[in-house]
Structure formats: C-alpha cells, structure tokens
C-alpha atoms as a PDB file:
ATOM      1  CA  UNK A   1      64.068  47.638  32.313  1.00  0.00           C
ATOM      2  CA  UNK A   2      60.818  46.757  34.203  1.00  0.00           C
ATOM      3  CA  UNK A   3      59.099  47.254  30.869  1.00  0.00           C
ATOM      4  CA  UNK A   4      60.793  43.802  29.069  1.00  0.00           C
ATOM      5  CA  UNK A   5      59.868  42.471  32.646  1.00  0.00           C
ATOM      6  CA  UNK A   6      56.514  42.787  32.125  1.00  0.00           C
ATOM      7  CA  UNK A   7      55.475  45.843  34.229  1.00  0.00           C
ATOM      8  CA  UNK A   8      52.033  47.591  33.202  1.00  0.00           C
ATOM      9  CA  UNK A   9      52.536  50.186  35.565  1.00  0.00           C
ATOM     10  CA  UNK A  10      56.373  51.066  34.287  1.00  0.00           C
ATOM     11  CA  UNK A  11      54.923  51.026  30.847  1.00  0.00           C
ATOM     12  CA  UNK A  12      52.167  53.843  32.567  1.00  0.00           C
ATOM     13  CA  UNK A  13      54.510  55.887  34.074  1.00  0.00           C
ATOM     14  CA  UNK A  14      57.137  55.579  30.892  1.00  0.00           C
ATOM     15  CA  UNK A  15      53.743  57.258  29.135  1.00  0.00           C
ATOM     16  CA  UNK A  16      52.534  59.616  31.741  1.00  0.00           C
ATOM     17  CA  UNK A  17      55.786  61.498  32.048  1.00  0.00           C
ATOM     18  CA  UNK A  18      57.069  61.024  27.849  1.00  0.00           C
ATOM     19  CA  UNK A  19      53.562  60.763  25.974  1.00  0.00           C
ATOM     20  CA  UNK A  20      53.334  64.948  25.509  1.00  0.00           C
ATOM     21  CA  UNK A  21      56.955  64.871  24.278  1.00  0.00           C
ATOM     22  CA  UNK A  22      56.419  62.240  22.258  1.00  0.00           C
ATOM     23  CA  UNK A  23      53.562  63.348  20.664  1.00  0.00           C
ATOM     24  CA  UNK A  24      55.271  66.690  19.618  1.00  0.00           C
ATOM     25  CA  UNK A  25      58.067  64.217  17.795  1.00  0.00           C
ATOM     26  CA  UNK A  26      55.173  62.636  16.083  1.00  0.00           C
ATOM     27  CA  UNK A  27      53.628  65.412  15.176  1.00  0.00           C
ATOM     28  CA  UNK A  28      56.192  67.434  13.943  1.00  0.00           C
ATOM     29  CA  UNK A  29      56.811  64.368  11.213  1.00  0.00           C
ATOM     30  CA  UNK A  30      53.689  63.514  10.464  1.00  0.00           C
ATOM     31  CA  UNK A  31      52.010  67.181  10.375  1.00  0.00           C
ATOM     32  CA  UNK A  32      48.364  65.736  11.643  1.00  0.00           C
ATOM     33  CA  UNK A  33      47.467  65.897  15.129  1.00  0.00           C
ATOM     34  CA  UNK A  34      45.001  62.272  14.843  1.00  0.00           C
ATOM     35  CA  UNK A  35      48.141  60.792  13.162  1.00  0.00           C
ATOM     36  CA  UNK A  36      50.509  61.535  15.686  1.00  0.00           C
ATOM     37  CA  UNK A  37      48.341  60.101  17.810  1.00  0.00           C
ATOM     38  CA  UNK A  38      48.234  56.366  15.536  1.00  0.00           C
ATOM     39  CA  UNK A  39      52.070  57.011  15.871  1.00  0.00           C
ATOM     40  CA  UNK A  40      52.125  57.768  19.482  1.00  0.00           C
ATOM     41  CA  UNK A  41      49.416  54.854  20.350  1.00  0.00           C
ATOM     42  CA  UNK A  42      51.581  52.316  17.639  1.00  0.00           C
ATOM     43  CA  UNK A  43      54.941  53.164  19.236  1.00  0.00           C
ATOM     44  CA  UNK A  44      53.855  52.578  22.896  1.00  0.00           C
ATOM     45  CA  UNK A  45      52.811  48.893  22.039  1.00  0.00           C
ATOM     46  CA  UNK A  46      56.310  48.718  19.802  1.00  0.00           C
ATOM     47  CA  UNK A  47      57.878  49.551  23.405  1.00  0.00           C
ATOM     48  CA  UNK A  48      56.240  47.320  24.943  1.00  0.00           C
ATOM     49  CA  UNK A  49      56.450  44.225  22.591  1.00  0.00           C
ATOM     50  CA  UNK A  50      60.009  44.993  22.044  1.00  0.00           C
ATOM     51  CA  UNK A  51      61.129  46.177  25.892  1.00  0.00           C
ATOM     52  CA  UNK A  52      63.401  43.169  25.821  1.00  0.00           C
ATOM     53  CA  UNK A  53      65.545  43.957  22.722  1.00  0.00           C
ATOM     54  CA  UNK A  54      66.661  47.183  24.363  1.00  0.00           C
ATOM     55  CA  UNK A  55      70.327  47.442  25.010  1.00  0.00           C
ATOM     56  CA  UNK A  56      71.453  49.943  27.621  1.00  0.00           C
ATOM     57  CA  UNK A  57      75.290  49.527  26.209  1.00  0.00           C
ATOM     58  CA  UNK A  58      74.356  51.132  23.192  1.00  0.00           C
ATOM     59  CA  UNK A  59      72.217  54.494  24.839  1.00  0.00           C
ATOM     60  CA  UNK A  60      69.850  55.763  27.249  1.00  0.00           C
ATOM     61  CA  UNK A  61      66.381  54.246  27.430  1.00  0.00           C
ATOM     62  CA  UNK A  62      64.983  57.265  26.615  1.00  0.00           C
ATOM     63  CA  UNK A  63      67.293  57.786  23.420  1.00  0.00           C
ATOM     64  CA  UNK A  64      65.614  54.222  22.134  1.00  0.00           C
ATOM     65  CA  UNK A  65      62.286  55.099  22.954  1.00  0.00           C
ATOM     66  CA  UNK A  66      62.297  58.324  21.198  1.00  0.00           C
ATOM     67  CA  UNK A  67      63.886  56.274  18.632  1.00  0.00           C
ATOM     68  CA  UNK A  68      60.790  54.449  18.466  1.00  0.00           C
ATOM     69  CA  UNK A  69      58.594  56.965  17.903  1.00  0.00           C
ATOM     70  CA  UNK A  70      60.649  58.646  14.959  1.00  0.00           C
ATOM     71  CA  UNK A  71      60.711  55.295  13.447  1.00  0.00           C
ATOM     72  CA  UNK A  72      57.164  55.125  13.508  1.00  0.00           C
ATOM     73  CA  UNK A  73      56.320  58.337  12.388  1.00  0.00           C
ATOM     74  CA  UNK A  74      58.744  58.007   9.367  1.00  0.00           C
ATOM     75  CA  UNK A  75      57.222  54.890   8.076  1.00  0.00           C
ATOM     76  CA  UNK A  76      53.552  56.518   8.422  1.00  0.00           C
ATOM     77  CA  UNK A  77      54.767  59.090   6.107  1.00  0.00           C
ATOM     78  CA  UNK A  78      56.338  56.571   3.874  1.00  0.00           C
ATOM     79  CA  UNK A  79      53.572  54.617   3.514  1.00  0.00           C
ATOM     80  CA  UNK A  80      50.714  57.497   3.071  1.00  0.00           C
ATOM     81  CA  UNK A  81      53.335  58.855   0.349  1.00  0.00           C
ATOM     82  CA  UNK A  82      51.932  55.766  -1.685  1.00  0.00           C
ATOM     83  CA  UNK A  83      48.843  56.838  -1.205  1.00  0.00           C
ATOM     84  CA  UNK A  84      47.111  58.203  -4.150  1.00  0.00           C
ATOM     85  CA  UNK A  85      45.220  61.264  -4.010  1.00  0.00           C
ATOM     86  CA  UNK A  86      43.270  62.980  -6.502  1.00  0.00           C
ATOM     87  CA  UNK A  87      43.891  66.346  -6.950  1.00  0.00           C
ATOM     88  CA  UNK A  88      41.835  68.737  -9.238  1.00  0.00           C
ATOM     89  CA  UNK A  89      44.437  68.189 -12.200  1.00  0.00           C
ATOM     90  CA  UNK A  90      44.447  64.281 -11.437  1.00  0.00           C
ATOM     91  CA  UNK A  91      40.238  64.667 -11.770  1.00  0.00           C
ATOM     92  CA  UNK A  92      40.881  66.338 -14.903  1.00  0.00           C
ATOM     93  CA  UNK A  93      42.898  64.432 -16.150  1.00  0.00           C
ATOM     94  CA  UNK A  94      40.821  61.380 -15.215  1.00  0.00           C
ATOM     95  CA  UNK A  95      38.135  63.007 -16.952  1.00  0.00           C
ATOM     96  CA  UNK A  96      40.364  62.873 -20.070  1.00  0.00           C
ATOM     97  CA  UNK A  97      41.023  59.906 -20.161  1.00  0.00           C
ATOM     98  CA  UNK A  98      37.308  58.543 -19.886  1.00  0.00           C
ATOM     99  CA  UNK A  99      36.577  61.346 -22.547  1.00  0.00           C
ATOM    100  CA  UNK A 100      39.591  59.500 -24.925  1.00  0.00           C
ATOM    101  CA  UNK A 101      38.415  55.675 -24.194  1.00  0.00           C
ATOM    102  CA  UNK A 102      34.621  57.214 -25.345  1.00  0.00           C
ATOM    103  CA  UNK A 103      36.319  59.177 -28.615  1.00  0.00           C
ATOM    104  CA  UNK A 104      38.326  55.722 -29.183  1.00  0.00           C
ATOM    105  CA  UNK A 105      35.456  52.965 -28.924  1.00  0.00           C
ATOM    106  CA  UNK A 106      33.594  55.392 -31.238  1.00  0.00           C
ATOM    107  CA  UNK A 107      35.357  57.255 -33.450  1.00  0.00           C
ATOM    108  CA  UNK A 108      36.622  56.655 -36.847  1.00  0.00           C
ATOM    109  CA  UNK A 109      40.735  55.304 -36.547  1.00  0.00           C
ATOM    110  CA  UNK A 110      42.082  57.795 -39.125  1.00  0.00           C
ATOM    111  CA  UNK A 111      40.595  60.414 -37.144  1.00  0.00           C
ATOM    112  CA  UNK A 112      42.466  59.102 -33.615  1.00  0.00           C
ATOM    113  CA  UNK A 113      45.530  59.366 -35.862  1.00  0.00           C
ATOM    114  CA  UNK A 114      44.893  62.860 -36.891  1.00  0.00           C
ATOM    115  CA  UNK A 115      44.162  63.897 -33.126  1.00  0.00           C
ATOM    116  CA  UNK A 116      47.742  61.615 -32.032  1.00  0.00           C
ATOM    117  CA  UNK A 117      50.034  63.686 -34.634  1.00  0.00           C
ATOM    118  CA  UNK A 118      48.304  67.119 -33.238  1.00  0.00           C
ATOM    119  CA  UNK A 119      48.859  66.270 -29.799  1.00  0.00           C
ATOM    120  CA  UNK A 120      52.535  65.207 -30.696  1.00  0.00           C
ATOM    121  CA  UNK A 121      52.766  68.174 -32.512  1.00  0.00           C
ATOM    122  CA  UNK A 122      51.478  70.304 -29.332  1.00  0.00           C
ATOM    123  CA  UNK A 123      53.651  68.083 -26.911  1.00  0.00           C
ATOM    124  CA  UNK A 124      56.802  69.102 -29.306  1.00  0.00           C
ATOM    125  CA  UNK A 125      56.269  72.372 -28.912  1.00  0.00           C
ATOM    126  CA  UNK A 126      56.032  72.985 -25.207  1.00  0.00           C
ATOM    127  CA  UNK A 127      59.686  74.084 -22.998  1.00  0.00           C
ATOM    128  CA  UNK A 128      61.055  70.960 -22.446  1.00  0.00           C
ATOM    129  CA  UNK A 129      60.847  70.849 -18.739  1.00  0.00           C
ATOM    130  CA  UNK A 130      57.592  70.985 -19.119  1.00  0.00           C
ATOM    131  CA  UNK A 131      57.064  68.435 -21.611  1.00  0.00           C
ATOM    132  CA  UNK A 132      58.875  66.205 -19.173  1.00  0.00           C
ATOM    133  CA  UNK A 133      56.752  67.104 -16.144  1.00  0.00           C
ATOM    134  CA  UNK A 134      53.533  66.428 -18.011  1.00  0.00           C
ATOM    135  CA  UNK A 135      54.925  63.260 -19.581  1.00  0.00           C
ATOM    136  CA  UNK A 136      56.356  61.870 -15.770  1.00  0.00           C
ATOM    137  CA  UNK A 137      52.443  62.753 -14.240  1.00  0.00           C
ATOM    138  CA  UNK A 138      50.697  61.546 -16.871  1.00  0.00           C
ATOM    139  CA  UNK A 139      52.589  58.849 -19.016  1.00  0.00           C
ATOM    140  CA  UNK A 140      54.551  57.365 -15.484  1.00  0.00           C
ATOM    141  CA  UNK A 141      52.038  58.114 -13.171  1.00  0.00           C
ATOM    142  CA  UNK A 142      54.593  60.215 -11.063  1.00  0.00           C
ATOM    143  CA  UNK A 143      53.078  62.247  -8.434  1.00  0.00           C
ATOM    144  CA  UNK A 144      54.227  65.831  -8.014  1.00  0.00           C
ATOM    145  CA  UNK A 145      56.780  65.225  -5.651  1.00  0.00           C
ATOM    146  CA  UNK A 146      58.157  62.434  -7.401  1.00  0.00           C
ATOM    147  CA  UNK A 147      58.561  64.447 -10.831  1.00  0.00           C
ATOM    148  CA  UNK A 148      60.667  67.240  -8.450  1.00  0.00           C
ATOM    149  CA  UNK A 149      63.282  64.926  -7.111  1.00  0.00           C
ATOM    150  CA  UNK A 150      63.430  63.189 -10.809  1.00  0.00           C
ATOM    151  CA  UNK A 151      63.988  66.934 -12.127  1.00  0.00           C
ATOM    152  CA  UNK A 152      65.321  68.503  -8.923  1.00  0.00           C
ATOM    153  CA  UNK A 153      62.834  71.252  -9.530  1.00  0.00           C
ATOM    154  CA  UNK A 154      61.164  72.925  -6.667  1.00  0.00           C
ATOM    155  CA  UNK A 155      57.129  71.384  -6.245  1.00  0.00           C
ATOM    156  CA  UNK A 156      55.893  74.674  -6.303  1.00  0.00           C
ATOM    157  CA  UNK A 157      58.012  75.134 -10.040  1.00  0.00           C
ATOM    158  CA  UNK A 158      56.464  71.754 -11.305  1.00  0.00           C
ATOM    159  CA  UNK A 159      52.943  71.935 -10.265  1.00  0.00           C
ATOM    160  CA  UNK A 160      52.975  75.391 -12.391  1.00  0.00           C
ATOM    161  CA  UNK A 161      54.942  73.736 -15.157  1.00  0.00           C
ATOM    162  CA  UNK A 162      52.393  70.843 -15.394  1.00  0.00           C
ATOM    163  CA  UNK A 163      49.369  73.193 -15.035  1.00  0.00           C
ATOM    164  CA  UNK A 164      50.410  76.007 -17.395  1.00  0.00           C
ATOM    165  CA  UNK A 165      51.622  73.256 -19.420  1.00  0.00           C
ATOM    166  CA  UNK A 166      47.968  71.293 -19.466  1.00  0.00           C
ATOM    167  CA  UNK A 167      46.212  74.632 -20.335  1.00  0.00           C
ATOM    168  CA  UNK A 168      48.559  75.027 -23.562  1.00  0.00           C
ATOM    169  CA  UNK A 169      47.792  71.489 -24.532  1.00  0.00           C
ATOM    170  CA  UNK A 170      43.897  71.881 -23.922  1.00  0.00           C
ATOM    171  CA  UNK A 171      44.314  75.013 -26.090  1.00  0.00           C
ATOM    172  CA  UNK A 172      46.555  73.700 -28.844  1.00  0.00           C
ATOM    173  CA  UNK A 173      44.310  70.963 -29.397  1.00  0.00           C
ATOM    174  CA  UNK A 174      41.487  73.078 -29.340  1.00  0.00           C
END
C-alpha cells in the first residue's frame, strides 16, 4: 500500500527483506545469474510503476509481487527463445549454403539439376523422422526445440536425428 502512495523507502524495505527470494524465482526460470538480476531489477520498477493496480481482494501483496517477478522472468525466456543462435550445425550449414549460392552463380544449370535429383534421391532415402527433422531446421528454419514439440520427440533424440542425418547426406552426396 505505501508503495502506489509513493513511498521510496516502502519500495526499499519491500526489496531489502524479498530481493534474495526473488532472485532465486528469477533464477530458477531464467537459469543465468546476470539475467535474474535484469528480471529482478525490471520487476522492482514494474512494482513500483504499477503499486496502484494492486488489489488486496484478490491476494496477498506478496502473492502479486512474486507474481511480478514470474511474469517477468517468463517473458525474458520468451523473448531470448527468438533469439537466434548459431550452433556448430547452424555454422555448417551456413557454410553450405554460401558454398551452394558460389556452385549456383557459377556452375553449369544441368549440372545443379544433376546435384538436386541426388540430393532428393539421398533425402528419400533417410528414416523418415529424420528426413522431417532436417527438412523443419533447414527448409523452415525451426530451431531444435521447435522441431521436438512439432514431432514430440525428445531434443536430445532430434539433435542426433538431424546430425546423424547431415553426416549421411554429406556422405551420400559425396
């Protein structure tokens, strides 16, 4: 209450006797300690901004504030999950492609062809789960976690899939 009133010192005391707790919430989402802290830092001026829109019918203050917190963490994870990194298979991949634009600009049409019907030929004859998996990551742009709630396949399953399924290709076409 005497944070929507506009009390800096409720707001320091709300922090000095929450902020540890807090932090462990935030942390145990996020999984990065200097994240958590964004989260922590974020949430605190959330509090404090929104103080006003609390409503002590609905809970306990503290209920809300952890609330806060969870909220915050949640959406950090949400929106790094956007993020693109580039694993080693991405950089190979990548790599692949820039090797394929070359081959392309340069290379004689019929022989494109040729090298299109022997890597549909190599596609066809992979399992089909892993087909898929290779075709979702590198066709859809599907990250790896994406592909195993499309598939409902473990991540550790579909990383292998897509790896042991890129070495076959790189070998078939070989």
């Amino acid at each position: 209450m005497a944070c929507a009133q506009g009390d800096r010192e409720a707001l320091q005391r709300l922090y000095q006797r929450e902020a540890r707790f807090l932090l462990g919430v935030a942390l145990r989402i996020v999984r990065q300690h200097h994240r958590a802290e964004d989260v922590l830092h974020d949430a605190f001026l959330n509090i404090w901004q929104r103080a006003g829109s609390f409503d002590p019918t609905r809970g306990e203050g503290r209920g809300w504030i952890y609330s806060v917190v969870r909220n915050a963490a949640l959406n950090m994870v949400r929106s790094s999950a956007r993020e693109a990194t580039v694993d080693d298979d991405a950089r190979e991949a990548i790599d692949d492609d820039a090797a394929l634009a070359a081959y392309v600009s340069a290379g004689d049409p019929f022989e494109l062809r040729a090298d299109l019907g022997r890597l549909h030929t190599c596609l066809a004859s992979l399992e089909p789960a892993r087909r898929d998996c290779i075709l979702y990551a590198y066709v859809e742009g599907c990250s790896h976690a994406e592909i195993a709630e499309r598939t409902r396949t473990p991540l550790g399953t579909v990383k292998a899939w897509i790896q042991r399924g890129m070495k076959a290709l790189r070998e078939c076409m070989a």
